[in-house]
C-alpha atoms as a PDB file:
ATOM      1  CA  UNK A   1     -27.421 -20.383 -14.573  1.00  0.00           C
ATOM      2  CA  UNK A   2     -26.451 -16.706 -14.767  1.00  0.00           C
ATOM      3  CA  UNK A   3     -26.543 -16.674 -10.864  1.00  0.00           C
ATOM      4  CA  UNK A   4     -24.671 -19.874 -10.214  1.00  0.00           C
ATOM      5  CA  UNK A   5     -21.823 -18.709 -12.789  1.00  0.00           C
ATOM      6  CA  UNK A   6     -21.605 -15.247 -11.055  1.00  0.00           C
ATOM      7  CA  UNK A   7     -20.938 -17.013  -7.467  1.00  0.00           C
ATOM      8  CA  UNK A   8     -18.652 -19.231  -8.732  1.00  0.00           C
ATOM      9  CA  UNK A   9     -16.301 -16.371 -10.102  1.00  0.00           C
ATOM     10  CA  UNK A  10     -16.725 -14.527  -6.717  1.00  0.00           C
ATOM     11  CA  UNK A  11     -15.579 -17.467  -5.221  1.00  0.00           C
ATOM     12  CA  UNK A  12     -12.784 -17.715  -7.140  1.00  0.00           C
ATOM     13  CA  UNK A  13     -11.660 -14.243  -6.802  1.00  0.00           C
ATOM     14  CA  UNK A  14     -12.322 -14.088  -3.099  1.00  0.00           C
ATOM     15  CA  UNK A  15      -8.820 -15.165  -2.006  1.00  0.00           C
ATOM     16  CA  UNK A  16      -7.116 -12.257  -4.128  1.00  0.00           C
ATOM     17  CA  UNK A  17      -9.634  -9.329  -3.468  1.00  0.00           C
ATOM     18  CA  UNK A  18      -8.860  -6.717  -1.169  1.00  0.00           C
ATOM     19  CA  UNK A  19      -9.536  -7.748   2.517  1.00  0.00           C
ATOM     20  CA  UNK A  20     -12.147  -5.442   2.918  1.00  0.00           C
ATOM     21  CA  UNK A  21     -13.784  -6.230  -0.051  1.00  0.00           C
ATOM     22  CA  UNK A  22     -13.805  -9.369   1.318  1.00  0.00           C
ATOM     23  CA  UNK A  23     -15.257  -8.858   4.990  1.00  0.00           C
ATOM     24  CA  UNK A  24     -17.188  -5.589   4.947  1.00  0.00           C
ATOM     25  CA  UNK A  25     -20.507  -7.376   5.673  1.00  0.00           C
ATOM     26  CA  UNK A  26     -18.417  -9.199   8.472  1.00  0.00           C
ATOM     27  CA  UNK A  27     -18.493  -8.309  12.312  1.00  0.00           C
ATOM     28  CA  UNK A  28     -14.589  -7.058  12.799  1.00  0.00           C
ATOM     29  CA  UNK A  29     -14.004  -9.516  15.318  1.00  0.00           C
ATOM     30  CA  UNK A  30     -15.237 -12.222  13.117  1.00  0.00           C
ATOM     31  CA  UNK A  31     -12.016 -10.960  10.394  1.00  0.00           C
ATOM     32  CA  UNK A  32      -8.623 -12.215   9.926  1.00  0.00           C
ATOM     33  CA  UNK A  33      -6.588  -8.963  10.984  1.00  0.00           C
ATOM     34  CA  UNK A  34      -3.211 -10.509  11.599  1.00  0.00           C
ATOM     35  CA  UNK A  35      -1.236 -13.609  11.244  1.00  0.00           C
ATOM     36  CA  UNK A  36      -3.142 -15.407  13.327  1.00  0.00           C
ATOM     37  CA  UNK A  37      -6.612 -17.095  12.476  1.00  0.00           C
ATOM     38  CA  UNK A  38     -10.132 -15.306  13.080  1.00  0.00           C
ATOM     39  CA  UNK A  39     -11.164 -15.345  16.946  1.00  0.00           C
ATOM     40  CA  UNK A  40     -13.406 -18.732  17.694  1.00  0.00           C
ATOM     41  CA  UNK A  41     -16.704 -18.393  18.196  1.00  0.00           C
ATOM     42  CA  UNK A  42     -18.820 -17.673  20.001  1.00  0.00           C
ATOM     43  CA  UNK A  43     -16.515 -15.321  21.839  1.00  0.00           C
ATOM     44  CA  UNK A  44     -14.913 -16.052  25.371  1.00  0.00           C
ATOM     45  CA  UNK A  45     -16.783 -14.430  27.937  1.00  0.00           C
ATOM     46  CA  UNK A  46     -13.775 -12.238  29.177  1.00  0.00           C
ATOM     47  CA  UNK A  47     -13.718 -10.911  25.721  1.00  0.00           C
ATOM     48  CA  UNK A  48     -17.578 -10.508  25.422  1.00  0.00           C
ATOM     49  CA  UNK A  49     -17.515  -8.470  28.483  1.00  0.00           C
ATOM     50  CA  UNK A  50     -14.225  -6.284  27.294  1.00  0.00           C
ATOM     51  CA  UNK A  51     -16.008  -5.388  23.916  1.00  0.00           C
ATOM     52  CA  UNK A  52     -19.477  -4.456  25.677  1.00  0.00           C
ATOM     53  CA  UNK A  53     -16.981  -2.248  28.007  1.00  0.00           C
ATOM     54  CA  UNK A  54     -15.653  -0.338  24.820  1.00  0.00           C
ATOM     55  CA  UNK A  55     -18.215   0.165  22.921  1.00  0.00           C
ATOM     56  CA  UNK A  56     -19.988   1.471  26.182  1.00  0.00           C
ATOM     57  CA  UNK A  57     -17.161   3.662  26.415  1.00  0.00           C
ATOM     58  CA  UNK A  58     -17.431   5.133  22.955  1.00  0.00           C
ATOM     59  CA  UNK A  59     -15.095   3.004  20.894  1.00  0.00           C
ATOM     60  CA  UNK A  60     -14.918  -0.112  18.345  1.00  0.00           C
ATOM     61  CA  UNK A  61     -13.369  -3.205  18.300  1.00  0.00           C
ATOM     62  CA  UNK A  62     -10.265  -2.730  17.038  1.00  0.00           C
ATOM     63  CA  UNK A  63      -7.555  -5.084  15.099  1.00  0.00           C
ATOM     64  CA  UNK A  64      -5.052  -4.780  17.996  1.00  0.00           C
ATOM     65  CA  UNK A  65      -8.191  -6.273  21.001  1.00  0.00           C
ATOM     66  CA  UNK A  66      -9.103  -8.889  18.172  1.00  0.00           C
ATOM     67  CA  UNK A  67      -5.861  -9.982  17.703  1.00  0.00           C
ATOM     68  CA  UNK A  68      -4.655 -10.277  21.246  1.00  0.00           C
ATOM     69  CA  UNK A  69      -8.233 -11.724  21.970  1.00  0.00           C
ATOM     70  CA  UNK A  70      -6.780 -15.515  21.616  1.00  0.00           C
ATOM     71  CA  UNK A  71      -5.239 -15.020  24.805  1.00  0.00           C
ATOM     72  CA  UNK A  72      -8.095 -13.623  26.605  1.00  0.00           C
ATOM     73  CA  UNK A  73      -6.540 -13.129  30.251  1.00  0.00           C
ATOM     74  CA  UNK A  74      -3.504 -11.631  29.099  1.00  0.00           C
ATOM     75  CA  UNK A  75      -5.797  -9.034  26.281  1.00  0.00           C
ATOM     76  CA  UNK A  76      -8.348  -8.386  29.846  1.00  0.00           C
ATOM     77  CA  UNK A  77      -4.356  -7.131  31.473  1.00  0.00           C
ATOM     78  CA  UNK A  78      -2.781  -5.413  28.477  1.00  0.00           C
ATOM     79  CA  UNK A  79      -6.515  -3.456  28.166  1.00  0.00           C
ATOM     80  CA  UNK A  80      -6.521  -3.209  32.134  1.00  0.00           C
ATOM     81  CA  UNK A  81      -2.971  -0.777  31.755  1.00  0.00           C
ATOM     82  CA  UNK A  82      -4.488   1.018  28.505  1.00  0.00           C
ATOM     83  CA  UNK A  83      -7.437   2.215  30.447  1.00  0.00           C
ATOM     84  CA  UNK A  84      -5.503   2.766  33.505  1.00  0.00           C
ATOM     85  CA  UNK A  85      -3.222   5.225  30.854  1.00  0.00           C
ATOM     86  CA  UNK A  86      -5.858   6.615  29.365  1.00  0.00           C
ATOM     87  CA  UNK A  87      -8.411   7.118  32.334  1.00  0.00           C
ATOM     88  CA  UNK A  88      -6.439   7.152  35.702  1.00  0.00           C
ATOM     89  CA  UNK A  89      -3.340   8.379  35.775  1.00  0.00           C
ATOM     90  CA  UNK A  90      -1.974  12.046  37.210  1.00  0.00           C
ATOM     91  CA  UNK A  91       0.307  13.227  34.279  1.00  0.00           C
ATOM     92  CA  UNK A  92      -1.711  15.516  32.120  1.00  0.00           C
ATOM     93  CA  UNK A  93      -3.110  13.353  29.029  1.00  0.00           C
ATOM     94  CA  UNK A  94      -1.533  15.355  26.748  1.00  0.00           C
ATOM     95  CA  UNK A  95       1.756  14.354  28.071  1.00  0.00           C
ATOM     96  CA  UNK A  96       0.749  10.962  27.668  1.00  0.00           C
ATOM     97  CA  UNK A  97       0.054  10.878  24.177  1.00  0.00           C
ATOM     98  CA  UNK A  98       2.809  12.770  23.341  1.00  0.00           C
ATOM     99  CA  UNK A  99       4.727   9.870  25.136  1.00  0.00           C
ATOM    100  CA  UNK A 100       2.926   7.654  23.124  1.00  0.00           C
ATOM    101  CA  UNK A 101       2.869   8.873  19.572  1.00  0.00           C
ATOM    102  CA  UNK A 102       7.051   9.346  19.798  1.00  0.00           C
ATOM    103  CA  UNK A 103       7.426   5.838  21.263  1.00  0.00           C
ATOM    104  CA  UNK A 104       5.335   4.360  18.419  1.00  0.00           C
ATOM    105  CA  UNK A 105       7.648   5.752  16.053  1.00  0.00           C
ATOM    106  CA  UNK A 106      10.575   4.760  17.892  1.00  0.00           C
ATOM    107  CA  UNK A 107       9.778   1.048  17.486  1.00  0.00           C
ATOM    108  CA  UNK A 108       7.963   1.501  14.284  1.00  0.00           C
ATOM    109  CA  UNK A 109       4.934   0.408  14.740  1.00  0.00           C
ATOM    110  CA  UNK A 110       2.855   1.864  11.869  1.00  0.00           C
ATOM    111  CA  UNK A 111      -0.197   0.277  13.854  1.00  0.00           C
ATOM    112  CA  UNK A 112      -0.272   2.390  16.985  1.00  0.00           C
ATOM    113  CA  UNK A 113       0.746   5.256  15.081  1.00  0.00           C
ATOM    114  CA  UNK A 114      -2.606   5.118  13.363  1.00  0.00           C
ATOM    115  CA  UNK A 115      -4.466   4.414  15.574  1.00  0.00           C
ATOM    116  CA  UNK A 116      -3.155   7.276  18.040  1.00  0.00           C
ATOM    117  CA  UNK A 117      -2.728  10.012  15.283  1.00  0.00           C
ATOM    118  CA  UNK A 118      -6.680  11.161  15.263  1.00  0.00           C
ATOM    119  CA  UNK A 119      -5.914  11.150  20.108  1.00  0.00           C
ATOM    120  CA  UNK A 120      -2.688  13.417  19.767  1.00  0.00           C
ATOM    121  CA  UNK A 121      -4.670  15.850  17.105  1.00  0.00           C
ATOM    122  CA  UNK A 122      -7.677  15.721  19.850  1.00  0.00           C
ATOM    123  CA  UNK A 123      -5.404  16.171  22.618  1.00  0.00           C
ATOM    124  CA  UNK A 124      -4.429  19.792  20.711  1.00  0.00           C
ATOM    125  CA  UNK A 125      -1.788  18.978  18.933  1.00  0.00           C
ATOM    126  CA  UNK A 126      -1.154  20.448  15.333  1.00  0.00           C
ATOM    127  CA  UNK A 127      -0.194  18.947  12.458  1.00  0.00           C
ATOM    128  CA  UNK A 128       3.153  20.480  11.826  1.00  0.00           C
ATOM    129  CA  UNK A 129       3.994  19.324  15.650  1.00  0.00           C
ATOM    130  CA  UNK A 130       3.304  15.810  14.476  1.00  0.00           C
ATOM    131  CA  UNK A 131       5.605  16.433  11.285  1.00  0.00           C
ATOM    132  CA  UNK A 132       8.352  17.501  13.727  1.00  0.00           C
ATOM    133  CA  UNK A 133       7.952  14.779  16.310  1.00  0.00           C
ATOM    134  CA  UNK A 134      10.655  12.702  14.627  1.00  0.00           C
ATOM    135  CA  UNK A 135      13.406  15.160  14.911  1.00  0.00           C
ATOM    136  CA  UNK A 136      11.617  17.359  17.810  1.00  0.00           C
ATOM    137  CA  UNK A 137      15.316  18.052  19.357  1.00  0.00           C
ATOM    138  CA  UNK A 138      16.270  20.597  16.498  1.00  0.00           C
ATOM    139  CA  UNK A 139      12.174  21.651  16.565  1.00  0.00           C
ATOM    140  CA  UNK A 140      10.798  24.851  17.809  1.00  0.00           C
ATOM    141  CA  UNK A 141       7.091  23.442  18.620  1.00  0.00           C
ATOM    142  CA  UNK A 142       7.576  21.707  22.264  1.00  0.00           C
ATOM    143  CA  UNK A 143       8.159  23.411  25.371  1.00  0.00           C
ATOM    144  CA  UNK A 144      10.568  22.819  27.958  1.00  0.00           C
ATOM    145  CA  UNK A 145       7.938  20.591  30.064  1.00  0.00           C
ATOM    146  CA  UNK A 146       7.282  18.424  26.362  1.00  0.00           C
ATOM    147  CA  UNK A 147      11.070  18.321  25.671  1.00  0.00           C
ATOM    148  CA  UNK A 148      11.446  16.990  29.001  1.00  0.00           C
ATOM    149  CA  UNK A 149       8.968  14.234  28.247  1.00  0.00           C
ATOM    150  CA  UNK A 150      10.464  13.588  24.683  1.00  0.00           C
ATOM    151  CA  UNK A 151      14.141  13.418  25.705  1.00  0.00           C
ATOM    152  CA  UNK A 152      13.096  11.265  28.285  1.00  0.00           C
ATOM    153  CA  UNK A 153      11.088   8.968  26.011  1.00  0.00           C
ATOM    154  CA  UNK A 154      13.421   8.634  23.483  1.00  0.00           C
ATOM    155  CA  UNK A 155      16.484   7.420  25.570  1.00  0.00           C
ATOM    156  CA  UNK A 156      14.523   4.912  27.241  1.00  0.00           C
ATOM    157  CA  UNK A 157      12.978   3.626  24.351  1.00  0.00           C
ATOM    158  CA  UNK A 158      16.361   3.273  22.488  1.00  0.00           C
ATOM    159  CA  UNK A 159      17.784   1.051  25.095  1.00  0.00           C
ATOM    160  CA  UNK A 160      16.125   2.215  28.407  1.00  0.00           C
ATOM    161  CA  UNK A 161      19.641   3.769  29.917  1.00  0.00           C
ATOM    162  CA  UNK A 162      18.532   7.285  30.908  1.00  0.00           C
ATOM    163  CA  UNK A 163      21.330   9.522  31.647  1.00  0.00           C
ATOM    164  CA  UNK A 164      21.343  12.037  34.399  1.00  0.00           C
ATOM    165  CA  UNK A 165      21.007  15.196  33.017  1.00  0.00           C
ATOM    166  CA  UNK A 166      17.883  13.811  31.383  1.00  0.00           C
ATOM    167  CA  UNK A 167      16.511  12.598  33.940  1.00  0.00           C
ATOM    168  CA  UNK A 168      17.457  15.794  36.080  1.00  0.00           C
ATOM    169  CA  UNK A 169      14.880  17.743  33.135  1.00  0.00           C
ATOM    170  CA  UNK A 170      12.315  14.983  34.011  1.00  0.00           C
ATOM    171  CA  UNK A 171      12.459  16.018  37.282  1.00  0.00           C
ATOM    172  CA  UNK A 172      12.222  19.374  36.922  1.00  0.00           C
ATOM    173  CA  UNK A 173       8.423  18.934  35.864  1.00  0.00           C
ATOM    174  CA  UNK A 174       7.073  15.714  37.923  1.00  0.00           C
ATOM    175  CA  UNK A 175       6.591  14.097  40.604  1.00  0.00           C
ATOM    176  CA  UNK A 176       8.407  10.459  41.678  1.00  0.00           C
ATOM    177  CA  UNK A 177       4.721   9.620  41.037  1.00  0.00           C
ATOM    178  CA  UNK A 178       4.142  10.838  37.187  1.00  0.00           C
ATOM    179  CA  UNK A 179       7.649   9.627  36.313  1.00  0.00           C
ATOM    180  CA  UNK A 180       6.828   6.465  37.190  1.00  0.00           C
ATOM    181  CA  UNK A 181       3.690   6.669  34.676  1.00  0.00           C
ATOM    182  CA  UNK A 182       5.212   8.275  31.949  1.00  0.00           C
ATOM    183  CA  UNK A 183       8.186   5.501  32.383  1.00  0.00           C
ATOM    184  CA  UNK A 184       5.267   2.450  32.261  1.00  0.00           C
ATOM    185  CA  UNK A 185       3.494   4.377  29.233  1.00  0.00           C
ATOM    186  CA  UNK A 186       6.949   4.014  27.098  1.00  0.00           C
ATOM    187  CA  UNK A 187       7.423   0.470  28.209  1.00  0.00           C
ATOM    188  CA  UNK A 188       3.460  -0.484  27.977  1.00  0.00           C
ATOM    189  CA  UNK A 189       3.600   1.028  24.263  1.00  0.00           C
ATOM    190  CA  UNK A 190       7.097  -0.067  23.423  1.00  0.00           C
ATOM    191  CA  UNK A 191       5.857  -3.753  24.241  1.00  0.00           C
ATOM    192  CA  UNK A 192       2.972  -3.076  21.997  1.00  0.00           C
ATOM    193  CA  UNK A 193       4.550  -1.803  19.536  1.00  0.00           C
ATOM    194  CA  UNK A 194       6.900  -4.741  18.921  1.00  0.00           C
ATOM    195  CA  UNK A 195       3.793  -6.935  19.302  1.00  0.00           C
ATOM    196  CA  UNK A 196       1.852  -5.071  16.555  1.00  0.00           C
ATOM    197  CA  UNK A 197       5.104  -6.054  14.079  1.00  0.00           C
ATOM    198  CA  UNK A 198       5.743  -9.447  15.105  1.00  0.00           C
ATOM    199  CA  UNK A 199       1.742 -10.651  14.938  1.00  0.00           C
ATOM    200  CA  UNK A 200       1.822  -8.045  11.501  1.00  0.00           C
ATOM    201  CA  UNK A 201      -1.509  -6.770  12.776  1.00  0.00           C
ATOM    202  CA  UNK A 202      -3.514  -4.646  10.138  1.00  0.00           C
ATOM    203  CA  UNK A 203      -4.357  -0.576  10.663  1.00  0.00           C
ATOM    204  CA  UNK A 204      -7.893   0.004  10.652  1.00  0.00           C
ATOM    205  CA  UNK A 205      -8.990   1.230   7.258  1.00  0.00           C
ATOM    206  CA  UNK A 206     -12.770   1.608   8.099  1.00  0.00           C
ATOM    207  CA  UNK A 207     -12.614   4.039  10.795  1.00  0.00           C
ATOM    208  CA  UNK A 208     -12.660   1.767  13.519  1.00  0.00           C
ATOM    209  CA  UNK A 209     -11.079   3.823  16.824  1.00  0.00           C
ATOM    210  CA  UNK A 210      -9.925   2.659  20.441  1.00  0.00           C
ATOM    211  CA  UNK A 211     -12.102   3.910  23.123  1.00  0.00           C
ATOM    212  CA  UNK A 212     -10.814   8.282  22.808  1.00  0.00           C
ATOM    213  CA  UNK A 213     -11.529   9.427  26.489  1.00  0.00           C
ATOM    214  CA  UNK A 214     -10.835  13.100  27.247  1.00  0.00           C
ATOM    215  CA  UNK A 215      -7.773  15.017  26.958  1.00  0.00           C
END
């Protein structure tokens, strides 16, 4: 009786405790991380194959793949350009995440902002540069080569019309070829930024990271 009177209140308090009081025992893809409903199972294959890929690769499901993972062709494309970011492109990495942290903030997306913290403190970064990322034009941590990035970054992501003399600095530094990367990295990260807010996906409290690659 003891038993039976215990699960009952558990049941009852299940819909008010803590989310992951409520799923730790539960695979993350099996959770409800967002407005929208837990992923059917079993999984589609497309997104059985992406998750063997990551965690192959080093890294976890995460609330952003699980999320996007009802639309399985269009999470296999959005993951296709992360890799492609992360793995294959010929702008230093650094550069990249630096790109990405300030457009995250930008758009306000408290999501990729966590989840890219721990890659821009890999990628050498220091903790004071972080604190002065939000007003890095009056900041004495960046170099002319990051200010270039970061000036460049910040017009296009508050409206996308660059003017000339920042685009000159771009220049400066890169090639037609790493502009045009650093330009799809704002708009691939802007896009998922705004995507993160509208579909209120959660930040990982349990540790959970996308796949880190190498800086």
């Amino acid at each position: 009786m003891r038993a039976f009177i215990i699960g009952l209140a558990l049941a009852l308090l299940a819909p008010i405790l803590p989310l992951h009081a409520q799923d730790r025992h539960v695979p993350p893809e099996q959770r409800k991380v967002s407005r929208l409903p837990p992923l059917p199972q079993p999984l589609d294959p497309i997104l059985q194959q992406m998750f063997a890929k990551r965690r192959a690769q080093g890294g976890a499901i995460i609330n952003l793949q699980i999320t996007t993972g009802h639309a399985p062709k269009f999470a296999r494309a959005a993951s296709t350009m992360a890799f492609t970011i992360r793995f294959d492109a010929k702008t230093p990495r650094k550069l990249l995440e630096l790109t990405i942290m300030r457009t995250a903030e930008i758009v306000g997306s408290q999501y990729e902002i966590n989840q890219h913290i721990p890659l821009f403190k890999m990628c050498g970064y220091s903790d004071a540069q972080l604190a002065a990322l939000p007003h890095w034009q009056s900041s004495t941590l960046f170099d002319d080569r990051q200010r270039a990035v970061l000036g460049y970054a910040e017009e296009m992501a508050h409206g996308g019309d660059v003017d000339d003399p920042t685009f000159a600095a771009l220049e400066r530094y890169f090639t037609p070829e790493e502009i045009v990367e650093l330009t799809y990295t704002v708009g691939s990260y802007y896009a998922n930024g705004l995507l993160t807010k509208a579909l209120r996906i959660q930040p990982e409290t349990d540790g959970r990271e996308t796949v880190p690659g190498k800086c």
